[in-house]
N, C-alpha and C. Protein backbone atom coordinates (compact mmCIF):
# COMPACT_ATOMS: atom_id res chain seq x y z
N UNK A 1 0.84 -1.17 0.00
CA UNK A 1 0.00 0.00 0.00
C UNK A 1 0.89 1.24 0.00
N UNK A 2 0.67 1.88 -1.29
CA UNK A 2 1.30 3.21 -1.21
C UNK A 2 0.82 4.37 -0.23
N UNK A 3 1.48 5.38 0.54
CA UNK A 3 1.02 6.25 1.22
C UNK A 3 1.25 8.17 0.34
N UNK A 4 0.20 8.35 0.03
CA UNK A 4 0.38 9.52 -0.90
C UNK A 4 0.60 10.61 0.90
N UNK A 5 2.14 11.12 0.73
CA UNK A 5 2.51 12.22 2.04
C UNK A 5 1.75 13.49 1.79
N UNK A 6 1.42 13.73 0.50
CA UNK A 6 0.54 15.32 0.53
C UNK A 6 -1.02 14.90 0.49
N UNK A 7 -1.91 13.55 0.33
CA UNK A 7 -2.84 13.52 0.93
C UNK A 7 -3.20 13.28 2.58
N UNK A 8 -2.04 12.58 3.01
CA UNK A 8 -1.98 12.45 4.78
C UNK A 8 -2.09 13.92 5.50
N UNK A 9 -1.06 14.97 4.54
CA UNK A 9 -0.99 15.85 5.11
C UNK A 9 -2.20 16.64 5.13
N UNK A 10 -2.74 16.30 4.03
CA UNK A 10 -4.08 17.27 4.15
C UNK A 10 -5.12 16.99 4.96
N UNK A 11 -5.25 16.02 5.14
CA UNK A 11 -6.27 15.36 6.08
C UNK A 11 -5.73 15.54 7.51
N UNK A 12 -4.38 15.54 7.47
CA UNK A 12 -3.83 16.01 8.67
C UNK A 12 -4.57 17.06 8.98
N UNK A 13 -4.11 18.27 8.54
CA UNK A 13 -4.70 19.99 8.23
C UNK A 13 -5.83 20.09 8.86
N UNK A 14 -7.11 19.24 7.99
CA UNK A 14 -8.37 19.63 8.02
C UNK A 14 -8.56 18.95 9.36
N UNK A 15 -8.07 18.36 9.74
CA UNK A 15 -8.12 17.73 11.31
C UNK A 15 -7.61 18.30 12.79
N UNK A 16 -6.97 19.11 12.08
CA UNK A 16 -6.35 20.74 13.16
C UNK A 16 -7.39 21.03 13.18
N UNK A 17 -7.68 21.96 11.97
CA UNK A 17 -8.64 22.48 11.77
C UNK A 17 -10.07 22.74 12.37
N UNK A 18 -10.95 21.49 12.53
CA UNK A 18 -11.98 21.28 13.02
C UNK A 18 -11.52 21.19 14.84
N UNK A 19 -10.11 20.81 14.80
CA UNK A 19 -9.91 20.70 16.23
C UNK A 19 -9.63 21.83 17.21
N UNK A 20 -8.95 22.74 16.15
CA UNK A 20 -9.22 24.68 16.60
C UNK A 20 -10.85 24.85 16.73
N UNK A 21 -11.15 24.48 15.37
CA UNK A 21 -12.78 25.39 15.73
C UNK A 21 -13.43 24.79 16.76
N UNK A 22 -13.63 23.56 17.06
CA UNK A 22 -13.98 22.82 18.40
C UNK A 22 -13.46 23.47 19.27
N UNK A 23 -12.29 23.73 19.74
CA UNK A 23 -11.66 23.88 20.89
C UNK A 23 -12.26 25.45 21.38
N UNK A 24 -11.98 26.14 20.38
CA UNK A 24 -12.56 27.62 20.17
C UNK A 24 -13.18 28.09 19.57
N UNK A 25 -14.95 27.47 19.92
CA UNK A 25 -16.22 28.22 19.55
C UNK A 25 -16.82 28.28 20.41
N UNK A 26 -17.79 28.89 20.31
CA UNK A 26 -18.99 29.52 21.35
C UNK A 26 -18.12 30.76 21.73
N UNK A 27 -19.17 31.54 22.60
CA UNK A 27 -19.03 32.85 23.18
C UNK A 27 -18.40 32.70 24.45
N UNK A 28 -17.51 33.97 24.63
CA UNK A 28 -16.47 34.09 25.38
C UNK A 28 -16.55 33.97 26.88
N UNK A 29 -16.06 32.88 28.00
CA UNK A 29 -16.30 32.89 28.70
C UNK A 29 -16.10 33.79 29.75
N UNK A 30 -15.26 34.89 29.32
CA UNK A 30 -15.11 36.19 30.23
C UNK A 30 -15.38 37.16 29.78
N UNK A 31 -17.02 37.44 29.10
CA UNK A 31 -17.15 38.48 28.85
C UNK A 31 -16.39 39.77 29.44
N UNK A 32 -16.38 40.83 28.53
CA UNK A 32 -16.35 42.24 28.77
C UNK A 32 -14.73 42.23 30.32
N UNK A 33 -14.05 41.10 30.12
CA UNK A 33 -13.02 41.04 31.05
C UNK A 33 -11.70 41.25 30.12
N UNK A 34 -11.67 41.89 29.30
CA UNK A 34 -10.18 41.66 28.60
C UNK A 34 -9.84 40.95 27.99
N UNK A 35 -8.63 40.71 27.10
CA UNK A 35 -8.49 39.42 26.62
C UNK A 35 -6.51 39.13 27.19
N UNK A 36 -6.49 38.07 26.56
CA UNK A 36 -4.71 37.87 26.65
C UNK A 36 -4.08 37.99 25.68
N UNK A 37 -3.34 39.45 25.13
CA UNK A 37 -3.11 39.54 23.79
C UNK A 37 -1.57 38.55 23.77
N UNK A 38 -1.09 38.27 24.66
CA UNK A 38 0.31 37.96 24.70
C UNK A 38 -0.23 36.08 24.19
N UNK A 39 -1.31 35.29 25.14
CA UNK A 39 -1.14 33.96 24.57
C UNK A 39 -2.17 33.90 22.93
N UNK A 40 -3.09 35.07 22.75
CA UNK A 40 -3.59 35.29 21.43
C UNK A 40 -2.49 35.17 20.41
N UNK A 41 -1.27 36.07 20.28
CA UNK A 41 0.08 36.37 19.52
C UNK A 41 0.71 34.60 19.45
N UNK A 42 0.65 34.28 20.58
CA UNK A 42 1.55 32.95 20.37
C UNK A 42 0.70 31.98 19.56
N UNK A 43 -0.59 31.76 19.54
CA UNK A 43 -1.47 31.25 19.19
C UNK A 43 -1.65 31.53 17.69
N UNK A 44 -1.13 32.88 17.32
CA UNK A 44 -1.11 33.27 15.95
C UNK A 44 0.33 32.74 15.26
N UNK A 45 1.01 32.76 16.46
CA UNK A 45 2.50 32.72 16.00
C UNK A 45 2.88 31.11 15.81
N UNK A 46 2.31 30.34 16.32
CA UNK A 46 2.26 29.10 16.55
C UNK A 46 1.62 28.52 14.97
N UNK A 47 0.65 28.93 14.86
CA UNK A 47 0.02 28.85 13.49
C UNK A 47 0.47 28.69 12.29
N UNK A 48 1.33 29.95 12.21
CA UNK A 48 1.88 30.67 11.32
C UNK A 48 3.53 29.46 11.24
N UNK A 49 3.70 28.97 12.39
CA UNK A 49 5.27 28.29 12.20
C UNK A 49 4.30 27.30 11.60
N UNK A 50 3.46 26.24 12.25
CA UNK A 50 2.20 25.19 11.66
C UNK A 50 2.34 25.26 9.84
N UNK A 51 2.04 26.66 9.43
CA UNK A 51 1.60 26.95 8.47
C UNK A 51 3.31 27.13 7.50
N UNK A 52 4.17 27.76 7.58
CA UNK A 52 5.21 27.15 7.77
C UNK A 52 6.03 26.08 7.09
N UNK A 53 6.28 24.78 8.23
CA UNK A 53 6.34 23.90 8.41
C UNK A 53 5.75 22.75 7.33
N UNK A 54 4.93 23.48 6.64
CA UNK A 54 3.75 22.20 6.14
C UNK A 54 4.41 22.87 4.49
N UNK A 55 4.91 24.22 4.02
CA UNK A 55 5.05 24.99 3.20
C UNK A 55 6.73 24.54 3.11
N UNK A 56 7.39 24.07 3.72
CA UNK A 56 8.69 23.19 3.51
C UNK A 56 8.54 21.52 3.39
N UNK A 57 7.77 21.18 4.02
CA UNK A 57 7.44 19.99 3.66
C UNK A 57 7.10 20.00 2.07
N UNK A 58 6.27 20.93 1.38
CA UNK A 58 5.96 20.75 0.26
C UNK A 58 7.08 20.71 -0.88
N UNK A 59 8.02 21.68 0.06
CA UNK A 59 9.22 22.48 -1.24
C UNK A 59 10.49 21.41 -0.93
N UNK A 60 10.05 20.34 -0.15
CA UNK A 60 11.68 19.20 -0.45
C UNK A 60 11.47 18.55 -1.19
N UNK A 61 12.67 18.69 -2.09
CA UNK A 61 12.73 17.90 -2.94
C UNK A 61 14.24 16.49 -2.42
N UNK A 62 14.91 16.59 -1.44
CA UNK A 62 16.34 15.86 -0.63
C UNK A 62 15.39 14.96 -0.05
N UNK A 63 15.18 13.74 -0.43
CA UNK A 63 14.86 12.44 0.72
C UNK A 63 15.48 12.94 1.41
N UNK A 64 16.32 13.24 2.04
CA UNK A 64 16.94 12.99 3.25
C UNK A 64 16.48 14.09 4.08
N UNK A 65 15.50 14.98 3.69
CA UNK A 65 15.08 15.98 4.25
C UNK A 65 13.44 15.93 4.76
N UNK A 66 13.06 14.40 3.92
CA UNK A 66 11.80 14.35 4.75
C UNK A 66 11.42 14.19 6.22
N UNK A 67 11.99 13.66 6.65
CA UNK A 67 12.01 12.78 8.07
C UNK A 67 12.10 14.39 8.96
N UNK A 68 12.74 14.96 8.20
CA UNK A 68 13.10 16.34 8.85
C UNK A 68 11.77 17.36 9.41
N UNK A 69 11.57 17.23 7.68
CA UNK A 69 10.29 18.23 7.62
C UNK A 69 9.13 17.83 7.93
N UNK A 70 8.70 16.35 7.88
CA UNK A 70 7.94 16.13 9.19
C UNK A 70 8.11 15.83 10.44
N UNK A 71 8.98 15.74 11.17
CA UNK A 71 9.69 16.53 12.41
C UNK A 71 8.79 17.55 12.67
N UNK A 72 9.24 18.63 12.02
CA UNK A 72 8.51 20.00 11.80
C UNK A 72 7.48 20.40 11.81
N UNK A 73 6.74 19.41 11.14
CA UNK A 73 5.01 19.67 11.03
C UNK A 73 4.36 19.04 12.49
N UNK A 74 5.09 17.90 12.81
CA UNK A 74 4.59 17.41 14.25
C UNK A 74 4.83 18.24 15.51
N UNK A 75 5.79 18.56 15.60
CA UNK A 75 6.24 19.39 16.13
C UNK A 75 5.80 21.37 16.44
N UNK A 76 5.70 21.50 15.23
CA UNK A 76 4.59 22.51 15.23
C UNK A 76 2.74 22.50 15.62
N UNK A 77 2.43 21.65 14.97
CA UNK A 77 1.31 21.20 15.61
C UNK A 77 0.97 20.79 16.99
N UNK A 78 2.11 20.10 17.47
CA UNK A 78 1.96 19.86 18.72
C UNK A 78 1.85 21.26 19.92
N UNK A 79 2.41 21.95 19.80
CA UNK A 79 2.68 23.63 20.08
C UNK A 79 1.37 23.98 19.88
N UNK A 80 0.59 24.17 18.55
CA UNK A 80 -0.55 24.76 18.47
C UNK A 80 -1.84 24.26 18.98
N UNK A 81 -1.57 22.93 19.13
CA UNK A 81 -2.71 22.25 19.98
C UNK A 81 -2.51 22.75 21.76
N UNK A 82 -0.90 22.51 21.89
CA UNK A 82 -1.21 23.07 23.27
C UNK A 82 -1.99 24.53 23.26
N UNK A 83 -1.06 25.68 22.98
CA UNK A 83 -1.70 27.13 22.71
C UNK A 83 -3.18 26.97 22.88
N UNK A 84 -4.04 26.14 22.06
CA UNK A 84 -5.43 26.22 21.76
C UNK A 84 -5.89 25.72 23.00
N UNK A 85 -5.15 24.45 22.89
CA UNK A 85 -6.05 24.25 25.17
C UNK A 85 -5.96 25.34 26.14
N UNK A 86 -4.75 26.26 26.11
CA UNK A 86 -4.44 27.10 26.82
C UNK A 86 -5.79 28.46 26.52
N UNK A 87 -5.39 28.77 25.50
CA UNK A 87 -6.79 29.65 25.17
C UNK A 87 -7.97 29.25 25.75
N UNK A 88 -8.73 27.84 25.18
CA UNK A 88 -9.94 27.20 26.11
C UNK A 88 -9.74 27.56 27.19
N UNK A 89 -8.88 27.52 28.31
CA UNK A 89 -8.88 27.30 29.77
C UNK A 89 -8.42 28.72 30.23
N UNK A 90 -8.24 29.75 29.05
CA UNK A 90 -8.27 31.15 29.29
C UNK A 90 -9.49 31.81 29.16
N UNK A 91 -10.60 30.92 28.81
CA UNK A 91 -11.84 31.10 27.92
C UNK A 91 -12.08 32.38 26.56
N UNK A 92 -10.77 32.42 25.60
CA UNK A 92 -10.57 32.61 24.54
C UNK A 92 -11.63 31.78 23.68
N UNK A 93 -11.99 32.39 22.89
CA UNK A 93 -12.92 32.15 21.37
C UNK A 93 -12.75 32.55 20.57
N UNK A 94 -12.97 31.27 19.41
CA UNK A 94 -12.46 31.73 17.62
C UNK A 94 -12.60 33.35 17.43
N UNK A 95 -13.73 33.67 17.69
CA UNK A 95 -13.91 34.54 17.36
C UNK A 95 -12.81 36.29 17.56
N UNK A 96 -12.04 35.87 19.06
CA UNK A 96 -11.25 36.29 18.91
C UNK A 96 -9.94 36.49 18.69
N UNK A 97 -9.39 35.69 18.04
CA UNK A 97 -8.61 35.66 16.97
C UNK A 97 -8.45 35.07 15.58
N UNK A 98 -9.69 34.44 15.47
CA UNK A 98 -9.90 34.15 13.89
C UNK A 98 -10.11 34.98 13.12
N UNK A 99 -10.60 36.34 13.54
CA UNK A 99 -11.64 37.83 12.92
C UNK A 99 -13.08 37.16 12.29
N UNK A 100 -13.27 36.31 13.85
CA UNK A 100 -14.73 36.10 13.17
C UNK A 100 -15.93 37.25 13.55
C-alpha cells in the first residue's frame, strides 16, 4: 500500500482544523473582562510556524530531508494544539482571533 505524504498531510490539516474550531467556539467565557493579547500572539504565531512547516514539507525535494520536515510539522502542531487548550482554559474564542 502506497502512502500519498501530501494527501496524509491534508487530512492532517483539516483535522487541526476542526480541532481549533472545536476547541474555540462559542461565546467568550469572560465576557467584557479583557483578553490575553500575549497567549492570542503565540497562538497566531504558533500557526503561522504550523503553516510554515507544512510549506517546507511541500518544497523538499532531498529524501533525506523528509524525516526532517515532518519533524517540523509534528512538532509545530503539537505547540498549536497546546496554545489552543491554553486559550480554552483562558476562555478565549475563535472569534477572537480568527476575525470572526
Amino acid at each position: 500500500m502506497k502512502i500519498d505524504l501530501n494527501t496524509l498531510l491534508e487530512n492532517f490539516q483539516a483535522g487541526i482544523h476542526n480541532f481549533a474550531a472545536r476547541i474555540l467556539s462559542g461565546p467568550s467565557v469572560r465576557e467584557g473582562e479583557g483578553d490575553c493579547p500575549e497567549l492570542l500572539e503565540a497562538v497566531a504565531q504558533a500557526y503561522r510556524e504550523w503553516v510554515a512547516a507544512k510549506t517546507f514539507f511541500n518544497s523538499v525535494t532531498d529524501p533525506d530531508l523528509v524525516d526532517y520536515a515532518i519533524y517540523r510539522i509534528e512538532a509545530a502542531q503539537k505547540r498549536y494544539v497546546y496554545l489552543l487548550r491554553q486559550a480554552k482554559q483562558e476562555g478565549l474564542r475563535t472569534g477572537e482571533w480568527f476575525g470572526n
